[in-house]
Protein backbone atom coordinates (compact mmCIF):
# COMPACT_ATOMS: atom_id res chain seq x y z
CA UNK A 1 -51.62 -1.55 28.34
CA UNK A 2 -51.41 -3.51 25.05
CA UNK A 3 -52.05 -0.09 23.09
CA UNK A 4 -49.11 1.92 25.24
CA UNK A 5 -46.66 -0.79 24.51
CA UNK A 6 -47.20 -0.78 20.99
CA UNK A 7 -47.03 3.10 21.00
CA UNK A 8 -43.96 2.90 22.88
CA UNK A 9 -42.37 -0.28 20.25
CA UNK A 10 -43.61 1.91 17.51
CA UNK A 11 -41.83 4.94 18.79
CA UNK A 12 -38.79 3.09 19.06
CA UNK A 13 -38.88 1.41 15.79
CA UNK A 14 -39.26 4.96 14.40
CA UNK A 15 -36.60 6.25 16.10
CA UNK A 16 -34.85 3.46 14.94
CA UNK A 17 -35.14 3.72 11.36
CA UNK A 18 -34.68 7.36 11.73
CA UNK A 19 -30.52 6.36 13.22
CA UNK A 20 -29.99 3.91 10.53
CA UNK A 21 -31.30 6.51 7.90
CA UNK A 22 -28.87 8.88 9.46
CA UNK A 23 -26.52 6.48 8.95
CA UNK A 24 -26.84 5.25 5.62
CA UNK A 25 -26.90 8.85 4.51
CA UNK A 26 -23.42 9.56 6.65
CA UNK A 27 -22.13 6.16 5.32
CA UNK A 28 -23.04 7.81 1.51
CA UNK A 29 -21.09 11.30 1.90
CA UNK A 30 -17.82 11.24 -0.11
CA UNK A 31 -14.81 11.37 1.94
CA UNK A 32 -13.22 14.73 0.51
CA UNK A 33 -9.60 14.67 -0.77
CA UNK A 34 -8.56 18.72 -0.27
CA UNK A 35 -5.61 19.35 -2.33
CA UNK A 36 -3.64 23.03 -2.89
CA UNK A 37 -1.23 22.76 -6.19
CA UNK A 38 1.11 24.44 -8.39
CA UNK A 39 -0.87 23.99 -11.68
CA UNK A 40 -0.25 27.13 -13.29
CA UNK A 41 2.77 29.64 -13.02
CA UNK A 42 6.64 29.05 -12.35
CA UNK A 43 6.04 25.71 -10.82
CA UNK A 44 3.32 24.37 -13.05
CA UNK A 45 5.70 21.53 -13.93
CA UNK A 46 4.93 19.75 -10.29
CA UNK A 47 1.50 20.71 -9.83
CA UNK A 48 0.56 19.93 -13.44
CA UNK A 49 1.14 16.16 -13.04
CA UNK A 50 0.25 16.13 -9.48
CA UNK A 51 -3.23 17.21 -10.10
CA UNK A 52 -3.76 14.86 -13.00
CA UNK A 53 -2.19 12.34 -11.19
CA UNK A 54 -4.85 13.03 -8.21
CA UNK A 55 -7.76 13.15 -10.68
CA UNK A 56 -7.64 9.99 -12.56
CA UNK A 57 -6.53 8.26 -9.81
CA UNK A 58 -9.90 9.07 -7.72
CA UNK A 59 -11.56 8.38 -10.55
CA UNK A 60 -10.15 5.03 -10.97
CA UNK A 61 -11.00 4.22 -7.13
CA UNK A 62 -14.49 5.88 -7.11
CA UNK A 63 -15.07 2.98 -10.14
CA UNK A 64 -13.67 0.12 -7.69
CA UNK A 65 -16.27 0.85 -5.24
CA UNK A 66 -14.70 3.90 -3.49
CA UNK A 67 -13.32 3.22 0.22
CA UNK A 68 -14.65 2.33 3.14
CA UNK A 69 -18.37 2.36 0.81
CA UNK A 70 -17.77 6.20 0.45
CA UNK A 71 -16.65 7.51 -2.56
CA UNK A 72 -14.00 9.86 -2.58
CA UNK A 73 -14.48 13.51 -3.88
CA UNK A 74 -11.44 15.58 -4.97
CA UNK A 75 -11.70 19.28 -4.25
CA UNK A 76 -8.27 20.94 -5.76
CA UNK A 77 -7.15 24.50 -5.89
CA UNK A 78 -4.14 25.95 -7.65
CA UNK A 79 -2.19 28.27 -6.04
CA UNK A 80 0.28 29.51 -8.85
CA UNK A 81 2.96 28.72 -6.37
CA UNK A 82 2.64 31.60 -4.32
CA UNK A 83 2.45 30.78 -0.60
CA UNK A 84 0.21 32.94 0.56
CA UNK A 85 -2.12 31.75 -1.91
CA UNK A 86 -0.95 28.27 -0.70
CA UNK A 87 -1.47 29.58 2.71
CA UNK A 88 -4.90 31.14 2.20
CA UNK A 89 -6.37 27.68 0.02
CA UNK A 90 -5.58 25.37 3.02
CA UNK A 91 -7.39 27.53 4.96
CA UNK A 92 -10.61 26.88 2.70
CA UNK A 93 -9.76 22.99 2.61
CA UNK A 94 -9.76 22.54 6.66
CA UNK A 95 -13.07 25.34 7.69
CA UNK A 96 -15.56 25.95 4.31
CA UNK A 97 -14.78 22.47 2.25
CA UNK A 98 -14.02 20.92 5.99
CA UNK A 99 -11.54 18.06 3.52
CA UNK A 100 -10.73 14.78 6.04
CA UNK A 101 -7.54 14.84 4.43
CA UNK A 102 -5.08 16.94 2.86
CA UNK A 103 -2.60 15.64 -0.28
CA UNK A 104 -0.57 18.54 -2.05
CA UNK A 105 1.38 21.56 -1.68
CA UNK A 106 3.59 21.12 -5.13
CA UNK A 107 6.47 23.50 -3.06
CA UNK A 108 8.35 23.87 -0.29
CA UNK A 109 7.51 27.29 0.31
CA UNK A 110 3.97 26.79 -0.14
CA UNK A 111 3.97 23.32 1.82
CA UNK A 112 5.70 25.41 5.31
CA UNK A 113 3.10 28.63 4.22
CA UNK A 114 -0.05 25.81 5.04
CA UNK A 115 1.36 23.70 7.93
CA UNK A 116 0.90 25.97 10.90
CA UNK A 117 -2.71 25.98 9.38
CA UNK A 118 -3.29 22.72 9.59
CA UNK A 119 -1.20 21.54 12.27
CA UNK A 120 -4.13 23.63 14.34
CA UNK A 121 -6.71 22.27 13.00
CA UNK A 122 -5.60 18.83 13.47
CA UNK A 123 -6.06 17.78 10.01
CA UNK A 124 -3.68 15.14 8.32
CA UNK A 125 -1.72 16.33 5.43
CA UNK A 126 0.60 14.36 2.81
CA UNK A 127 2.89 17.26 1.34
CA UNK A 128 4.76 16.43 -2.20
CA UNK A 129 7.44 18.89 -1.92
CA UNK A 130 10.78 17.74 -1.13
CA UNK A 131 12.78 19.62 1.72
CA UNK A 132 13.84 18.18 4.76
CA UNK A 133 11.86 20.80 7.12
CA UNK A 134 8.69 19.65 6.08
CA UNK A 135 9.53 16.50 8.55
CA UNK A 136 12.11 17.29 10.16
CA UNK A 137 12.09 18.17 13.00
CA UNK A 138 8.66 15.75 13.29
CA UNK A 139 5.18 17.78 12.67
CA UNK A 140 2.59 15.57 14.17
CA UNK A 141 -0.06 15.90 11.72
CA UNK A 142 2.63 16.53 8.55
CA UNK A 143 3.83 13.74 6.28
CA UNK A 144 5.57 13.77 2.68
CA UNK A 145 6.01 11.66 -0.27
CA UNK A 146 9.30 12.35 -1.94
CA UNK A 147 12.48 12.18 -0.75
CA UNK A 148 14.56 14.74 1.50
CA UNK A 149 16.69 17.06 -0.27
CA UNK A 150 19.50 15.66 2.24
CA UNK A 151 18.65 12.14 0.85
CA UNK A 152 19.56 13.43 -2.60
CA UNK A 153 22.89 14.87 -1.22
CA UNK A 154 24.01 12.19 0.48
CA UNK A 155 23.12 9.76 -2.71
CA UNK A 156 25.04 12.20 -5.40
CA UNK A 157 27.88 13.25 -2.93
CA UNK A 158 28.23 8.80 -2.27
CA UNK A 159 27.91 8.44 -5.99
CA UNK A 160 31.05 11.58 -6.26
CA UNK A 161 33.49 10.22 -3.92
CA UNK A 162 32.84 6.53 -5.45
CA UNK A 163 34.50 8.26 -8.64
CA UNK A 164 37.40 9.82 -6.89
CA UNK A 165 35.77 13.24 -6.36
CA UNK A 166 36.21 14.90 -3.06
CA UNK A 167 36.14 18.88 -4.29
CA UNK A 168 33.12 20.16 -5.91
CA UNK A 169 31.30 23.19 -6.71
CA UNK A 170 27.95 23.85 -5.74
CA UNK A 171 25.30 26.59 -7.70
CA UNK A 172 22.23 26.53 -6.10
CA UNK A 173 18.89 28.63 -6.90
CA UNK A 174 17.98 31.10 -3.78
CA UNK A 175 14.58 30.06 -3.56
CA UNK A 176 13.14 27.38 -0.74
CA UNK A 177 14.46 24.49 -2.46
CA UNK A 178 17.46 25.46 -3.55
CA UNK A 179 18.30 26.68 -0.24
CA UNK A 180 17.33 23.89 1.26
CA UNK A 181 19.38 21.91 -0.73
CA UNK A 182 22.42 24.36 -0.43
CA UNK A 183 22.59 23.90 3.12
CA UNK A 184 21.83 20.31 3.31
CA UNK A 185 25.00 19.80 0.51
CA UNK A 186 27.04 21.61 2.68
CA UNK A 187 26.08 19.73 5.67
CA UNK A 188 26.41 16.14 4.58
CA UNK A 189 29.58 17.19 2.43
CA UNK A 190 30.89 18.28 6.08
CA UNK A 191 29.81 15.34 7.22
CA UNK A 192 31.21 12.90 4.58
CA UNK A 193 34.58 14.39 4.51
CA UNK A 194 34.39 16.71 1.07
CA UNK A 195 34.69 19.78 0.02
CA UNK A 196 32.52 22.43 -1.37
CA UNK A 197 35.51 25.00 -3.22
CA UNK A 198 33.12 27.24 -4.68
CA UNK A 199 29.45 28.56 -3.52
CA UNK A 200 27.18 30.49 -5.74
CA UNK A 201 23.76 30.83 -6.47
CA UNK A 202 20.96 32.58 -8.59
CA UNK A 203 17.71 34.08 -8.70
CA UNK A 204 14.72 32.75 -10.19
CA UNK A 205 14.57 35.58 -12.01
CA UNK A 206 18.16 34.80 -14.00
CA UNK A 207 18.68 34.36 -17.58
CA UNK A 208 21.97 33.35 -17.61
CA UNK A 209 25.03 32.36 -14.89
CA UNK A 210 27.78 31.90 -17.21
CA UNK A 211 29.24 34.54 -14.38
CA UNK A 212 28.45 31.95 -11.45
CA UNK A 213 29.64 28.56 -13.33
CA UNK A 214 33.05 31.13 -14.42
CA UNK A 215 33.94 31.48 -10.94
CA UNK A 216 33.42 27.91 -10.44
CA UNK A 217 35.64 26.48 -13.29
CA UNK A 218 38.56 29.08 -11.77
CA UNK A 219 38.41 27.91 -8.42
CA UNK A 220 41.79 26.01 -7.78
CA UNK A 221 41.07 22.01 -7.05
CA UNK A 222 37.19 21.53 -8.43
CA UNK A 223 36.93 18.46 -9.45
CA UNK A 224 32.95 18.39 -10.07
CA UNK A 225 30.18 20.43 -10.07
CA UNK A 226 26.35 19.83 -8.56
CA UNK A 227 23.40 21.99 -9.45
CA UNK A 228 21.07 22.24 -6.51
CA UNK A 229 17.61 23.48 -8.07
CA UNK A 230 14.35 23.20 -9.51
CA UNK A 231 12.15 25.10 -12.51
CA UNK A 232 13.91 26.80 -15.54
CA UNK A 233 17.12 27.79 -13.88
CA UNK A 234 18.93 24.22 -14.10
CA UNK A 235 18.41 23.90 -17.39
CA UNK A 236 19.92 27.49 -18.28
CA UNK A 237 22.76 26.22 -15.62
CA UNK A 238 23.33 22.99 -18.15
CA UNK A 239 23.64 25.01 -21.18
CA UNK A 240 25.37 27.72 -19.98
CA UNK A 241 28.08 25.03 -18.68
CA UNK A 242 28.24 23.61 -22.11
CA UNK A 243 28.63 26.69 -23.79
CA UNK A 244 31.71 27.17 -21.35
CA UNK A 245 33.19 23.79 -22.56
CA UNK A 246 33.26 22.64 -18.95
CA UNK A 247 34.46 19.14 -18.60
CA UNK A 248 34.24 18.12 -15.02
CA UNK A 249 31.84 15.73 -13.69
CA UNK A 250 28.16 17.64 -13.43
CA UNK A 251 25.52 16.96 -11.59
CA UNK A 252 21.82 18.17 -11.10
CA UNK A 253 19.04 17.69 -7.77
CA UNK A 254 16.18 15.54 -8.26
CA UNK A 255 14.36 18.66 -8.77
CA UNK A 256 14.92 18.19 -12.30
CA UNK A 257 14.38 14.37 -12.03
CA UNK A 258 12.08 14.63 -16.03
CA UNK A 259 11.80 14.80 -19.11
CA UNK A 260 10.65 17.92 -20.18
CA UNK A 261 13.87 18.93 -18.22
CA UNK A 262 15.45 16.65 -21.16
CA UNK A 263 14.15 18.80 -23.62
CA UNK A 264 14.79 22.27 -21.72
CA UNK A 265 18.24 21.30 -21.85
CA UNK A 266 18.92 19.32 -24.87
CA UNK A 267 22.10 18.40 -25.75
CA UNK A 268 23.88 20.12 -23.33
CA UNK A 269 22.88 17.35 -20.62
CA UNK A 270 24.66 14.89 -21.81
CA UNK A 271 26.56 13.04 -19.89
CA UNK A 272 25.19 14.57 -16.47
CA UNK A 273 23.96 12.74 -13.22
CA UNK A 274 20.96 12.87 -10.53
CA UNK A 275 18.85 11.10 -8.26
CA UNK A 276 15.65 10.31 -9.24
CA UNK A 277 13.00 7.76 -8.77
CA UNK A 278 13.12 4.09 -10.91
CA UNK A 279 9.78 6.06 -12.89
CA UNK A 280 12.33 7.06 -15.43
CA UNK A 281 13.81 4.06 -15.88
CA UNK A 282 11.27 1.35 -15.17
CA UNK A 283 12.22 -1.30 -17.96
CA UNK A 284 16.28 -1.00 -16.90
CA UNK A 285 14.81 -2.69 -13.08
CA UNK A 286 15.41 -6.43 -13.01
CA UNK A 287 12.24 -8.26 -12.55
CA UNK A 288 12.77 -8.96 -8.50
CA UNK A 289 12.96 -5.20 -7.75
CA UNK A 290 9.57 -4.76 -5.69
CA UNK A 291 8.81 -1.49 -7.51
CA UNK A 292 8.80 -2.90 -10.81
CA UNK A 293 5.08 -3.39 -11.50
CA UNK A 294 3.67 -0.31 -9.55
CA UNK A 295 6.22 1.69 -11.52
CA UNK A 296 5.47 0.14 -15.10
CA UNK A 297 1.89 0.51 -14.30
CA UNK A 298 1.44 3.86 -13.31
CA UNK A 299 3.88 5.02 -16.47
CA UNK A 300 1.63 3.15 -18.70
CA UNK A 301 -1.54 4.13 -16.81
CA UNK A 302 -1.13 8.13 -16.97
CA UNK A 303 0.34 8.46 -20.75
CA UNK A 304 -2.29 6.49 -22.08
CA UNK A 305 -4.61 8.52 -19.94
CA UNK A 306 -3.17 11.92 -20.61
CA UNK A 307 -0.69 11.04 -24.10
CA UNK A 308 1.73 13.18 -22.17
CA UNK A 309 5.34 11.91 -20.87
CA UNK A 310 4.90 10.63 -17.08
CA UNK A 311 7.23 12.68 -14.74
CA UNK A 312 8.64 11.94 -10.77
CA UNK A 313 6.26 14.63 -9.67
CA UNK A 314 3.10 13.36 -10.73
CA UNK A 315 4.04 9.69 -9.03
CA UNK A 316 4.89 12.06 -5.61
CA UNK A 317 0.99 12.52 -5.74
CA UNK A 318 0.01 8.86 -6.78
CA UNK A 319 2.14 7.40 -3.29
CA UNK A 320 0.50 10.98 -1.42
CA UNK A 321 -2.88 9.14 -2.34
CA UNK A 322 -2.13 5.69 -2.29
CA UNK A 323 -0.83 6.47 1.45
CA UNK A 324 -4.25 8.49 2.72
CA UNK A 325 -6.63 5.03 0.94
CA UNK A 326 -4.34 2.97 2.85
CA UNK A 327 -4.28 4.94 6.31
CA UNK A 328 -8.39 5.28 6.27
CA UNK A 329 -8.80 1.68 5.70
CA UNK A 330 -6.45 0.66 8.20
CA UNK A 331 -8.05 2.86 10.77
CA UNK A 332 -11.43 2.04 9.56
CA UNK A 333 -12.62 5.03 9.10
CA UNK A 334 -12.34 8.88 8.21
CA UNK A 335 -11.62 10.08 12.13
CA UNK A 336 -8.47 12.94 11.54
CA UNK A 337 -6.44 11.38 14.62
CA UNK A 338 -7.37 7.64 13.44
CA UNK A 339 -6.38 7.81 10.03
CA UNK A 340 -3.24 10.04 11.58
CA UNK A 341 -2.03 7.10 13.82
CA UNK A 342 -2.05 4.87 10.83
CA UNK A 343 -0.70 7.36 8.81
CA UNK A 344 2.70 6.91 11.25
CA UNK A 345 2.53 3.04 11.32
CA UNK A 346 2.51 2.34 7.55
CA UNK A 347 5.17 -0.33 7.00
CA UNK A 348 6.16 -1.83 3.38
CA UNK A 349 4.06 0.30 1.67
CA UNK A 350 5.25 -0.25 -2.09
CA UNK A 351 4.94 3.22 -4.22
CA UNK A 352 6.22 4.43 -7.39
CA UNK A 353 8.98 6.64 -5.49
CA UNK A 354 10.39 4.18 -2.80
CA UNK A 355 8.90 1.54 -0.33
CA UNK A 356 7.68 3.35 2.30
CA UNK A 357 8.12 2.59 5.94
CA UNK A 358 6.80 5.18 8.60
CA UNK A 359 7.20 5.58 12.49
CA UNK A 360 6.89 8.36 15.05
CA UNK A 361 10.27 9.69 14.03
CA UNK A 362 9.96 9.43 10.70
CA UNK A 363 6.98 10.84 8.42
CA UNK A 364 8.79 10.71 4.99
CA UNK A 365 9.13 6.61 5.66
CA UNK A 366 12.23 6.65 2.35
CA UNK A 367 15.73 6.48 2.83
CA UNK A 368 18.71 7.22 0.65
CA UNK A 369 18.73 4.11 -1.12
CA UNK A 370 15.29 4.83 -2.48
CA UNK A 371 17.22 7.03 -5.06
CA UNK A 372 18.80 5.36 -8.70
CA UNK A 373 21.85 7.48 -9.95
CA UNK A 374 20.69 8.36 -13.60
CA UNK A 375 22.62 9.68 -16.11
CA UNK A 376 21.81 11.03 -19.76
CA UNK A 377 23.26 9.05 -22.62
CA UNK A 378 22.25 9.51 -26.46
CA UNK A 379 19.44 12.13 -24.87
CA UNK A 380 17.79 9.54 -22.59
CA UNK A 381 18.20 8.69 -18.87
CA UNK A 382 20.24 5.58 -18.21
CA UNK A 383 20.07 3.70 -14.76
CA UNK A 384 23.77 3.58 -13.51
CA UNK A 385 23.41 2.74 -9.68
């Protein structure tokens, strides 16, 4: 009798041992971090940043002590901003890598190629691409880090009619952001009472639209113009409207929201306005502004790291991660519809783009406000609202 009991307590302390060795060694697999970007090709510029962005920043947590004891294991492909590419990578994330989350898609087109993908497979995904149809109308398992492109028309058309402007001229590129944008302009100029005179756009495959910014500047009662775009084509746009001596109040998306679109353009911005993120400006923000320190820090954190200029696109990708750590540790744990749920009930969260507040309707969490006005003076960007 003695012998079967201790047989049978053996057993069980076998069996015992064997669960907690199971789950030690599920407790040590890295939570995986899938991620499809732009790093090479036309849109290299977003994806560039993004990834080295998601990199060090997993690196940086992995050295803290990882989350939730796991560390956290980046698997990244670049899809040269083609969206079948984009399409055919998110597809490897959610069934061969099987990723727990899902932060990227550098594009719009490439971000709307992947979401019937993963809105499937029930996997949650942070997209850092900026039109409104990634949210709207509400995906359940879809969220995004940078503003709308309606936000940014409804901050630079405010900012126009605050200077008298109720006329303008839009240009717009014909691919998904720019048409996005183009129709979102129209809509909230509608909306707010203005008028768009003149419509034109471009291809991405344009050298030059002195043609399109010609038939602007001879349309009868423009009083601005707005650039609604992303990529080379705004900066031919800016010199092409300083070659034609154009005068009237110009303006540019927060597609171009950098530097390097500084020095694509050169002089020839001068004097021109956008919406952009406090990461360009992050010494011009008094000291109460709540964004102050996460912005100074991440500036100073990725150009000592990388002794390259920080950019807006590269901090979409640093809130995109920041967001997924602080959804898994809220829900406690890797589960797709736990971290999900938390995912929609972030409140406060304080990121280099905006303070981010999330809900059932809402899965971008920013509002207008979130925006600065810039505007370049003596070749740098200058906070004016």
């Amino acid at each position: 009798m003695l012998k079967t009991m201790m047989r049978r307590a053996g057993k069980c302390a076998a069996v015992a041992a064997a669960g907690l060795m199971m789950m030690s060694a599920q407790a040590a697999e890295p939570i995986k971090i899938g991620s499809f970007l732009s790093v090479t090709g036309p849109a290299s510029f977003l994806g560039d940043p993004e990834l080295k962005t998601l990199e060090m920043y997993v690196e940086k947590i992995n050295e803290e002590g990882g989350v939730l004891g796991r560390q956290l294991e980046l698997i990244h492909y670049d899809d040269v901003g083609n969206a079948s590419s984009a399409r055919n990578f998110a597809s490897r994330l959610i069934r061969s890598d099987q990723v727990d989350i899902i932060v990227g898609g550098s594009t719009t087109g490439a971000t709307m190629a992947a979401v019937p993908l993963i809105e499937q497979a029930e996997v949650p995904f942070i997209s850092l691409a900026g039109a409104v149809v990634i949210t709207d109308p509400v995906k359940k398992w879809v969220f995004k880090t940078p503003q709308t492109d309606r936000m940014a028309a409804e901050r630079i058309l405010t900012d126009m009619k605050e200077r008298g402007i109720t006329k303008f001229g839009l240009i717009s590129g014909t691919g998904g952001f720019g048409s996005s944008g183009r129709s979102q302009t129209l809509e909230v100029a509608e909306k707010m009472g203005m008028e768009v005179v003149a419509d034109v756009t471009y291809s991405g495959s344009d050298t030059d639209m002195t043609a399109q910014l010609t038939n602007i500047r001879n349309t009868k009662g423009v009083e601005a113009v707005l650039n609604f775009g992303f990529g080379q084509g705004p900066a031919i746009v800016t010199r092409n409207y300083d070659q034609l001596g154009m005068e009237l109040p110009f303006y540019q998306s927060h597609g171009v929201a950098s530097d390097s679109f500084l020095e694509l353009a050169g002089s020839s911005a001068e004097g021109l306005r956008l919406p952009a993120s406090p990461l360009l400006v992050p010494d011009s923000l008094p000291d109460d502004d709540p964004q102050k320190d996460v912005v100074q820090n991440y500036k100073a954190e990725y150009e000592a790291r990388w002794d390259s200029k920080v950019s807006t696109f590269g901090a979409y990708a640093y809130d995109g991660l920041m967001l997924a750590v602080r959804a898994m540790e809220e829900a406690g744990s890797t589960d797709p519809e736990a971290v999900r749920n938390a995912l929609e009930n972030i409140k406060g969260y304080v990121g280099v783009t905006g303070v981010f507040n999330m809900s059932p309707d809402d899965h971008n969490g920013l509002d207008p406000e979130s925006f600065r006005i810039l505007e370049v003076q003596n070749g740098e960007w200058k906070l004016i609202d």
